[in-house]
Protein backbone atom coordinates (compact mmCIF):
# COMPACT_ATOMS: atom_id res chain seq x y z
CA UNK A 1 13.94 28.21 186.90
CA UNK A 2 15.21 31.68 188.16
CA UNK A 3 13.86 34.92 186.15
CA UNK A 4 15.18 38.18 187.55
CA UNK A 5 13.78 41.45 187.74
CA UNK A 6 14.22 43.36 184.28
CA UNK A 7 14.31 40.28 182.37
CA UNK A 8 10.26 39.86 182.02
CA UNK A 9 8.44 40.13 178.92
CA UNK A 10 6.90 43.82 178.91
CA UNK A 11 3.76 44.83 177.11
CA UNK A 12 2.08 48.38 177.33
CA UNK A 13 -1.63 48.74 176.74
CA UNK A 14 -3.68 52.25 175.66
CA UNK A 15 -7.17 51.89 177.02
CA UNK A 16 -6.87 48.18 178.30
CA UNK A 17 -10.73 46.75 178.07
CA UNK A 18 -12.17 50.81 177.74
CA UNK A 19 -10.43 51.51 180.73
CA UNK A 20 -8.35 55.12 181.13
CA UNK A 21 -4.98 55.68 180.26
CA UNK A 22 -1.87 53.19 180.16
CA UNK A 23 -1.00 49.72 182.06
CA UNK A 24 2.00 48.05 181.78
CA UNK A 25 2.01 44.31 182.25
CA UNK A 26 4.93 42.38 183.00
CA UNK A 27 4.42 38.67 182.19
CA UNK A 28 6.59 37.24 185.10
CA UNK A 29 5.87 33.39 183.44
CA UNK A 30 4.63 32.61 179.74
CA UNK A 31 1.19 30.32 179.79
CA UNK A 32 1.71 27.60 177.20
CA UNK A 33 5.46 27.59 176.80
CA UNK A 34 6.68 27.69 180.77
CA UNK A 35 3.81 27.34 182.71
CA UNK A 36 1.80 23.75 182.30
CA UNK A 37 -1.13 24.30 184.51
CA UNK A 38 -4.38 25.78 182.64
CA UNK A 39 -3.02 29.57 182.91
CA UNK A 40 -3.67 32.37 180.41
CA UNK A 41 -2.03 35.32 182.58
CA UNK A 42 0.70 35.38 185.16
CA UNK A 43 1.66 38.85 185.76
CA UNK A 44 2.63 41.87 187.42
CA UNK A 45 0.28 45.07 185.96
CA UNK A 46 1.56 48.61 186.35
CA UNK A 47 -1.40 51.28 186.71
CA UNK A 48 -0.55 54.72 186.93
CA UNK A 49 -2.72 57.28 188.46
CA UNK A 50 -6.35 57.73 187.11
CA UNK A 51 -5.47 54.57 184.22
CA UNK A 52 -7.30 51.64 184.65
CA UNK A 53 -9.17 48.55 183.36
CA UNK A 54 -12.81 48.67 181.72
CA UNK A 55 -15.15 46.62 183.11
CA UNK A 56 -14.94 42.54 181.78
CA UNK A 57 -16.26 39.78 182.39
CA UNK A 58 -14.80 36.14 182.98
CA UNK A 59 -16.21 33.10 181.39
CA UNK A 60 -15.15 29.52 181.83
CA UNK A 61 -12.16 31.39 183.80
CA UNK A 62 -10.99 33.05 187.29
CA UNK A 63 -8.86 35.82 187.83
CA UNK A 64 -7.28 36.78 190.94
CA UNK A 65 -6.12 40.44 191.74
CA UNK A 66 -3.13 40.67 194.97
CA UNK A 67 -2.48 44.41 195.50
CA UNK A 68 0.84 44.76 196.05
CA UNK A 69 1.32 48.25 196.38
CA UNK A 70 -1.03 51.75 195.83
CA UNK A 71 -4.97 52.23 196.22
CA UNK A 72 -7.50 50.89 193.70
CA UNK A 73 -11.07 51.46 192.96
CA UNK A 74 -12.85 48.11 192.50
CA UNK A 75 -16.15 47.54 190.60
CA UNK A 76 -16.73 43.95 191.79
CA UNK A 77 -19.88 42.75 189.85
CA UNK A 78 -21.42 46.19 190.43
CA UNK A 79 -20.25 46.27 193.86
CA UNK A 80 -17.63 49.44 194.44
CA UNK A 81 -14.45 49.26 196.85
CA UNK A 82 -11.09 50.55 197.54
CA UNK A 83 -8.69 48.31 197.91
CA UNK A 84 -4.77 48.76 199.64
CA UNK A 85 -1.95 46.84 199.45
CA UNK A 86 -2.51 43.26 200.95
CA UNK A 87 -5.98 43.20 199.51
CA UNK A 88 -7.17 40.57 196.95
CA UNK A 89 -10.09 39.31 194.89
CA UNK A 90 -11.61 36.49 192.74
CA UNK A 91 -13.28 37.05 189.92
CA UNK A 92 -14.71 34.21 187.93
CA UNK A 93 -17.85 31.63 186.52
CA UNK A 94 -19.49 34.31 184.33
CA UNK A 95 -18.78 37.72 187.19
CA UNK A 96 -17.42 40.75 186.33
CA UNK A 97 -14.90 43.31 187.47
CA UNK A 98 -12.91 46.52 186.56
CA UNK A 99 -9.69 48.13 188.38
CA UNK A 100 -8.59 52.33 188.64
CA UNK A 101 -5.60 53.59 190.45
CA UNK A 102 -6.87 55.89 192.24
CA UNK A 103 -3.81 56.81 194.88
CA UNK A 104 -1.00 59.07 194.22
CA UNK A 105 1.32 56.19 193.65
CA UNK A 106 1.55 53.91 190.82
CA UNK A 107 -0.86 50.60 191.69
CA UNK A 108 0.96 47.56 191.77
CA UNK A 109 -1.02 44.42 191.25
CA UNK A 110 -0.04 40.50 190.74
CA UNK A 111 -2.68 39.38 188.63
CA UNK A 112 -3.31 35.50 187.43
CA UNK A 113 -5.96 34.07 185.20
CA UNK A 114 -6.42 30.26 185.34
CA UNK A 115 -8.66 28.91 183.08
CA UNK A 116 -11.38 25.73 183.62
């Protein structure tokens, strides 16, 4: 199956999880009705300068962040970083994280949640 650019679902979020600002996420495969394997998010999230995600936690879950593009502020479990493009976490068993744009450009990240 083939899905091309511009024909993803597209959701915008005010204040995703108490963070700042807007992200866009585009869900580049549905969980549940195209993807089989234990997945609650495959997508590509948007972050514009000074928006971000709150802090959250994952239960009975892990999330993985791949920075595509842009610099990011990390909060890994209380742990602070910058992240560039290439970079990538795992978040997961009961840890916590939250994400800021904090470059010029607009943060590009491929995010995925798979669930245990």
């Amino acid at each position: 199956m083939i899905r091309k650019s511009g024909e993803y679902t597209v959701e915008t979020r005010e204040k995703m999880r108490g963070g700042e600002g807007k992200v866009r996420i585009e869900k580049l495969w549905e969980p549940g009705k195209e993807l089989k394997a234990k997945t609650r998010l495959f997508a590509r999230l948007l972050i514009e300068p000074g928006s971000g995600i709150g802090f959250h936690r994952h239960e009975k879950e892990e999330e993985v962040f791949v920075i595509i593009k842009g610099e990011a502020e990390l909060d890994d479990n209380g742990k602070i970083s910058r992240l560039k493009a290439g970079d990538s976490i795992l978040t997961g068993g009961g840890a916590g994280h939250s994400i800021k744009c904090v470059g010029d450009q607009t943060l590009e990240v491929l995010a995925v949640i798979c669930e245990y």
